[in-house]
N, C-alpha and C. Protein backbone atom coordinates (compact mmCIF):
# COMPACT_ATOMS: atom_id res chain seq x y z
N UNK A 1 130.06 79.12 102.08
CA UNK A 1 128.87 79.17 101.23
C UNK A 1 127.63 79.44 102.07
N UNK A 2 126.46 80.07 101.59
CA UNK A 2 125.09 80.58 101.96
C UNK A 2 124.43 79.84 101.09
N UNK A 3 123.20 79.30 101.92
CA UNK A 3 122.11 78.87 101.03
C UNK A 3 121.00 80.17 101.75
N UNK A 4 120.01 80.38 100.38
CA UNK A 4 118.98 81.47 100.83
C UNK A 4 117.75 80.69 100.58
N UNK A 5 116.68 80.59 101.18
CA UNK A 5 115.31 79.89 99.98
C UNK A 5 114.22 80.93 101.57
N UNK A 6 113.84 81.48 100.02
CA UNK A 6 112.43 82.56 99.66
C UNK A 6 111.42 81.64 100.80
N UNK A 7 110.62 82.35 101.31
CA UNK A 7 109.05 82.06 100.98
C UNK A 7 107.69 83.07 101.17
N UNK A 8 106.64 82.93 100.99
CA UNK A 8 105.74 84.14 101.80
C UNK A 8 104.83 84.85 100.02
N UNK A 9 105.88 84.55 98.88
CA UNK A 9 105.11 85.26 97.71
C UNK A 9 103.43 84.92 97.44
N UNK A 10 103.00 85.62 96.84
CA UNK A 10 101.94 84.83 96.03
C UNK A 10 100.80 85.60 95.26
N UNK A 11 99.27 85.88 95.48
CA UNK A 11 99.14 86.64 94.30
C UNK A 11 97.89 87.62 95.85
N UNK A 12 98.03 89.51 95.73
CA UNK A 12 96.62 89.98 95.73
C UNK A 12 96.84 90.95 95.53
N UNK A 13 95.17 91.38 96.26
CA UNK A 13 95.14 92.63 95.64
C UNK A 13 95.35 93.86 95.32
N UNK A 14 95.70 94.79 94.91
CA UNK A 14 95.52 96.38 95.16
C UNK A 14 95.38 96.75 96.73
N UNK A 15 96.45 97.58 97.66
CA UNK A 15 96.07 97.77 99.17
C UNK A 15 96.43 96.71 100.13
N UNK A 16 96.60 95.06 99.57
CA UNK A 16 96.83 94.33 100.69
C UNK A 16 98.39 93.94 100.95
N UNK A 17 98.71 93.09 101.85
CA UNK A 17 99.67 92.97 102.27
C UNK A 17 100.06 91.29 102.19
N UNK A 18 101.75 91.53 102.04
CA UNK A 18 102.09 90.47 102.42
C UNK A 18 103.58 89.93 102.81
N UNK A 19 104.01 89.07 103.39
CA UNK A 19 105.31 88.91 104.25
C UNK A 19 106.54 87.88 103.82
N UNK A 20 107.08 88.78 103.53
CA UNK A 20 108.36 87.90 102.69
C UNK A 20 109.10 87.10 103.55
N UNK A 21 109.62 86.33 103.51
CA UNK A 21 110.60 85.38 104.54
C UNK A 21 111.55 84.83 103.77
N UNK A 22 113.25 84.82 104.46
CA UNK A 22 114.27 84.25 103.58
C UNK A 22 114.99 84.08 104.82
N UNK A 23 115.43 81.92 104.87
CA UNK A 23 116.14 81.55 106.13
C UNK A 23 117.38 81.42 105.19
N UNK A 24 118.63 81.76 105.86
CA UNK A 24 119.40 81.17 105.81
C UNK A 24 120.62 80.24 105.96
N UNK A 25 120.99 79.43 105.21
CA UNK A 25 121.66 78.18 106.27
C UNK A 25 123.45 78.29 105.51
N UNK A 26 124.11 77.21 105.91
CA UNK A 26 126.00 77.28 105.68
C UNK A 26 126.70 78.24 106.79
N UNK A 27 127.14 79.19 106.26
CA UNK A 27 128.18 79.83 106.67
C UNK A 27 127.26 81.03 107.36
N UNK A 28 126.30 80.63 108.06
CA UNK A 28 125.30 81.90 108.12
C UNK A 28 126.37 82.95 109.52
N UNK A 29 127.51 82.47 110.13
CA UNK A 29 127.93 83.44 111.11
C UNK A 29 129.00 84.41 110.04
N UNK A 30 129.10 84.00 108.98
CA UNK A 30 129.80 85.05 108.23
C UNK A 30 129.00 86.46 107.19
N UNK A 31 127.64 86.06 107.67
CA UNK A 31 126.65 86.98 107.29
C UNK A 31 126.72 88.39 107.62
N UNK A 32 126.94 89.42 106.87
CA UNK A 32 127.13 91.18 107.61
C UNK A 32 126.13 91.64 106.90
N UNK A 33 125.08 91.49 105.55
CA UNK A 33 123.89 92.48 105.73
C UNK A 33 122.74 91.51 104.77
N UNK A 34 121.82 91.68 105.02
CA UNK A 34 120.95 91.07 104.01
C UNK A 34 119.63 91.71 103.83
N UNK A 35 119.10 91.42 102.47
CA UNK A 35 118.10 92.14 101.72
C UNK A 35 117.11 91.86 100.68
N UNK A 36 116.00 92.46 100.06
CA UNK A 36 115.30 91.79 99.15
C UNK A 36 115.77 92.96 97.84
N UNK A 37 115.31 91.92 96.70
CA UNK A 37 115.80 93.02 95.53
C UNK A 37 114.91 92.10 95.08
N UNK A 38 114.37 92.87 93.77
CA UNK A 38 112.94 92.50 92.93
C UNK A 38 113.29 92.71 91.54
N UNK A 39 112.68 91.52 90.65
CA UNK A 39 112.71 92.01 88.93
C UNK A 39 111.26 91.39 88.51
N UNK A 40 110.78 92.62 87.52
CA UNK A 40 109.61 92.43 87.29
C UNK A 40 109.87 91.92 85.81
N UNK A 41 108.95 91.93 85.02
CA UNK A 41 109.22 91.33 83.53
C UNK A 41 109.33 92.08 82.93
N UNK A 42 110.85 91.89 81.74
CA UNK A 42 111.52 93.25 81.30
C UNK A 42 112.01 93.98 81.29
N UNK A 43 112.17 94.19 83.17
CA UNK A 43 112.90 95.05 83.91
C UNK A 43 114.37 94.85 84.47
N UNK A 44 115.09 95.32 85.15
CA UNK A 44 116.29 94.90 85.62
C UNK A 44 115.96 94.63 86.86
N UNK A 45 116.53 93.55 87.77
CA UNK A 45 116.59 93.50 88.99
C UNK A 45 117.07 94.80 89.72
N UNK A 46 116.23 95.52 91.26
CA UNK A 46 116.32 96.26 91.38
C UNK A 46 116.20 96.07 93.21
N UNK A 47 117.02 97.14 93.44
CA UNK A 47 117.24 97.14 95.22
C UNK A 47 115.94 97.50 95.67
N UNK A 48 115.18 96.40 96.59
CA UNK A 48 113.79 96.82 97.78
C UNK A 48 114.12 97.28 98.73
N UNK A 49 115.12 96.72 99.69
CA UNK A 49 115.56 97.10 100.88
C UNK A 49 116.80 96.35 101.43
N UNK A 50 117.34 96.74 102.09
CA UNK A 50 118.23 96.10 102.74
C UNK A 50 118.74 96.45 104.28
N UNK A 51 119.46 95.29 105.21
CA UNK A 51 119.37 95.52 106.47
C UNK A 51 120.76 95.17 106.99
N UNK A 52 121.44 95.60 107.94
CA UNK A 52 122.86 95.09 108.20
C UNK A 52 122.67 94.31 109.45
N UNK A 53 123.66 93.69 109.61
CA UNK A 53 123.70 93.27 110.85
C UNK A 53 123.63 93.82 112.63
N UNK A 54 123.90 95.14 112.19
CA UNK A 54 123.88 96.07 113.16
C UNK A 54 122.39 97.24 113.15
N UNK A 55 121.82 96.48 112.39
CA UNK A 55 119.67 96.68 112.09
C UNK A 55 119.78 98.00 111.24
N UNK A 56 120.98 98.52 110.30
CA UNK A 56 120.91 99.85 109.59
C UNK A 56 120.19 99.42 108.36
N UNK A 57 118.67 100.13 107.83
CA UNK A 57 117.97 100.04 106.88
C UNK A 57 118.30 100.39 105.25
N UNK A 58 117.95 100.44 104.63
CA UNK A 58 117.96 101.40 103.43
C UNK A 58 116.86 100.62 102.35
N UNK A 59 116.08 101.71 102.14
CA UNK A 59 115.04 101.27 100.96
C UNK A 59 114.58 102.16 100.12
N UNK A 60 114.33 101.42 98.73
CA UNK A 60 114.18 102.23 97.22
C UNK A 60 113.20 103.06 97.76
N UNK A 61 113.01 104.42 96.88
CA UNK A 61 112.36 105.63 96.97
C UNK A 61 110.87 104.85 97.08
N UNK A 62 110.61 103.97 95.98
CA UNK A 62 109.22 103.81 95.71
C UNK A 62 108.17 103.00 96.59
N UNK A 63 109.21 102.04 97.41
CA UNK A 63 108.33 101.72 98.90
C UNK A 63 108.29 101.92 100.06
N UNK A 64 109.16 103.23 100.34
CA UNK A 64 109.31 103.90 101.39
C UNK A 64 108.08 104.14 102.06
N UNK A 65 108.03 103.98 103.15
CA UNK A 65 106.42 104.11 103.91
C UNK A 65 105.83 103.04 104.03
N UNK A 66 106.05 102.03 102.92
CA UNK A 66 105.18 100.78 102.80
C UNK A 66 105.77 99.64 103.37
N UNK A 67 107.00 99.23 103.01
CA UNK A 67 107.53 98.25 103.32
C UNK A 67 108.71 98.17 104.43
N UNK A 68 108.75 97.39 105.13
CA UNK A 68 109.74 97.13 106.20
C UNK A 68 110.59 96.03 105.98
N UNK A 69 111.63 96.04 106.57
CA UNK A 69 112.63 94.78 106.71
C UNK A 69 112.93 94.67 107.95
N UNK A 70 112.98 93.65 108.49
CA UNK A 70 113.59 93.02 110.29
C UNK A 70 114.57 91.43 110.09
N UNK A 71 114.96 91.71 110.48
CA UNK A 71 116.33 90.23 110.95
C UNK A 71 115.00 89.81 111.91
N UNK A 72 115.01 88.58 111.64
CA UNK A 72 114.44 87.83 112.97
C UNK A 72 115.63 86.84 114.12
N UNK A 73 116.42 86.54 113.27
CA UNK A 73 117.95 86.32 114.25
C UNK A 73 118.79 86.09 112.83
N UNK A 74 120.10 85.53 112.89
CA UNK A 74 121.27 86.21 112.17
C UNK A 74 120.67 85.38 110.88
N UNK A 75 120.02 84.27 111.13
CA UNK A 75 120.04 83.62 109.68
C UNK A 75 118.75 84.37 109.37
N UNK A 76 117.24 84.87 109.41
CA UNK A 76 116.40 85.26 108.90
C UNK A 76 116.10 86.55 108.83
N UNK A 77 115.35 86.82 107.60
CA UNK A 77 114.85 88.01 107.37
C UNK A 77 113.41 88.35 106.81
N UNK A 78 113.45 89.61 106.99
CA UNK A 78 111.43 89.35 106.41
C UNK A 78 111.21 90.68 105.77
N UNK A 79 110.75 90.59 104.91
CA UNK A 79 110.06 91.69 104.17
C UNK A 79 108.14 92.03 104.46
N UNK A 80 108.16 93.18 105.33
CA UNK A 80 106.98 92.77 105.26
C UNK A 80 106.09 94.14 104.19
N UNK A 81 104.94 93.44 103.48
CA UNK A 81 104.60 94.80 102.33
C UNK A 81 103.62 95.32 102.49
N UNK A 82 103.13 96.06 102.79
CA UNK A 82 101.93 96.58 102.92
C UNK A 82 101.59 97.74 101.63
N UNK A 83 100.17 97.84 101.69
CA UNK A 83 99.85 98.77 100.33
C UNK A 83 100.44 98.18 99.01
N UNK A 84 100.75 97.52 98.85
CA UNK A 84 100.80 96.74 97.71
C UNK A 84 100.25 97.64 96.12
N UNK A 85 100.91 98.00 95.33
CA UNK A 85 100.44 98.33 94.13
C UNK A 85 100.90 97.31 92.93
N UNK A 86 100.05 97.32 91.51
CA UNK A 86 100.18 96.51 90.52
C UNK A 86 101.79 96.85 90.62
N UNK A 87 102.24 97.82 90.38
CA UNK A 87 103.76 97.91 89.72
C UNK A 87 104.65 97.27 91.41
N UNK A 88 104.53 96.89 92.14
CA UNK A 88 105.07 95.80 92.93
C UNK A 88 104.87 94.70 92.64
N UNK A 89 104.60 94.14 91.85
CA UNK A 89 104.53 92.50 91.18
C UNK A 89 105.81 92.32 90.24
N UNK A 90 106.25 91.64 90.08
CA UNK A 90 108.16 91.10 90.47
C UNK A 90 108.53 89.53 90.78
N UNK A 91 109.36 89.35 90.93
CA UNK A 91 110.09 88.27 91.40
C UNK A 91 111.15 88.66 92.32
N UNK A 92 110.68 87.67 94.02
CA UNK A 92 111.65 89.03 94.73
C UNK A 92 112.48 88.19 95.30
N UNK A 93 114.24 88.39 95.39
CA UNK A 93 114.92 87.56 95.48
C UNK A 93 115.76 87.95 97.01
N UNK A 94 115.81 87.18 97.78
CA UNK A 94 116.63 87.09 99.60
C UNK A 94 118.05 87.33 98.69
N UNK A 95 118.76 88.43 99.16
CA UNK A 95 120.85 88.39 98.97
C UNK A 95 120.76 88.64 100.60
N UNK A 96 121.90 87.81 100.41
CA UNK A 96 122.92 87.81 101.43
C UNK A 96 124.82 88.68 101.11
N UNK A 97 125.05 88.78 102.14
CA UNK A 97 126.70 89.55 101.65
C UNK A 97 127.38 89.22 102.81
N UNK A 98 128.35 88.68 102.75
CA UNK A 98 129.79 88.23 103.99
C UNK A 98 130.61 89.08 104.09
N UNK A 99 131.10 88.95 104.93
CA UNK A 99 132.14 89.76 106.01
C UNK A 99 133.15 90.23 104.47
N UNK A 100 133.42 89.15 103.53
CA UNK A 100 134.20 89.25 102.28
C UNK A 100 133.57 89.97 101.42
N UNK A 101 132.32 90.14 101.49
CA UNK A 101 131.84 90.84 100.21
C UNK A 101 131.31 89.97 99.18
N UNK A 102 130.80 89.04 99.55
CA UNK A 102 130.21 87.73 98.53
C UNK A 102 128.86 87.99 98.82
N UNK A 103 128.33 87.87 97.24
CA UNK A 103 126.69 87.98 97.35
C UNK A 103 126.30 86.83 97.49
N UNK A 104 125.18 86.58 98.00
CA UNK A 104 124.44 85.08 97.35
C UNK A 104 123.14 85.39 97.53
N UNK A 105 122.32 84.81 96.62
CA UNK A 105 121.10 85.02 96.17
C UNK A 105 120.21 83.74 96.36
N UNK A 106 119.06 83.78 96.65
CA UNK A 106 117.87 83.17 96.41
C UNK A 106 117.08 82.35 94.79
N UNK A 107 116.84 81.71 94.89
CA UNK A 107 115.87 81.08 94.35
C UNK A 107 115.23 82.36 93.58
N UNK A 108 114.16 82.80 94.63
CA UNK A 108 113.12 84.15 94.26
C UNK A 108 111.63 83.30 94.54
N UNK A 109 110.85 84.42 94.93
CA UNK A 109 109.27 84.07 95.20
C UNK A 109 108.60 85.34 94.48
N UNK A 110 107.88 84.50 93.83
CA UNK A 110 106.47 85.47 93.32
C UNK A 110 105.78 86.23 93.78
N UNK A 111 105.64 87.87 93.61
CA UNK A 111 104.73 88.44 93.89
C UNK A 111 104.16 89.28 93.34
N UNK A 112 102.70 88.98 93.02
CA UNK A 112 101.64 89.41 91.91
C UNK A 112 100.46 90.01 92.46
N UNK A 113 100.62 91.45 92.16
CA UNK A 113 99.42 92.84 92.57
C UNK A 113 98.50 92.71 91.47
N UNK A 114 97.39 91.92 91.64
CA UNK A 114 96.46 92.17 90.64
C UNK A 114 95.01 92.84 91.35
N UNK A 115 93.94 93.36 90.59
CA UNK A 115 92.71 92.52 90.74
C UNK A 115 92.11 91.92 90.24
């Protein structure tokens, strides 16, 4: 088993930035890729980015340029966002995936593009 818990969400503006963080604890040496995925209201949960264990990226068309992902060691990860637009406000949830192919998911942290 994986435990994931979020932190880093919260609310600004148009242009600014901000840094997602998701530790994880259990079975964290059976960890092979991890990632953020986002659902806004109404919407379907949807892939942000994701990172393997061996640092291979992949991220949705629409924050390409903006957003990054880094492992900080095997249990953490970080989303960091820059340029921030309203339609990036969501609920953004840490997955994890094992050597087996088991997801596990987060809690989720808030993040709200207003002005």
């Amino acid at each position: 088993q994986v435990q994931l818990v979020e932190s880093g969400g919260g609310s600004v503006q148009p242009g600014g930035s901000l840094r997602l963080s998701c530790v994880a604890s259990g079975s964290i040496f059976s960890i092979n890729a991890m990632g953020w995925y986002r659902q806004a209201p109404g919407k379907e949960r949807e892939l942000v980015a994701t990172i393997t264990s061996g640092g291979s990226t992949n991220f949705a068309d629409s924050v390409k340029g903006r957003f990054t992902i880094s492992r900080g060691n095997a249990n953490t990860v970080y989303l960091q966002m820059n340029s921030l637009k309203p339609e990036d406000t969501a609920v953004y949830y840490c997955n994890a995936v094992n050597i087996f192919r088991q997801d596990y998911w987060g809690k989720g942290t808030l993040v709200t593009v207003s002005a």
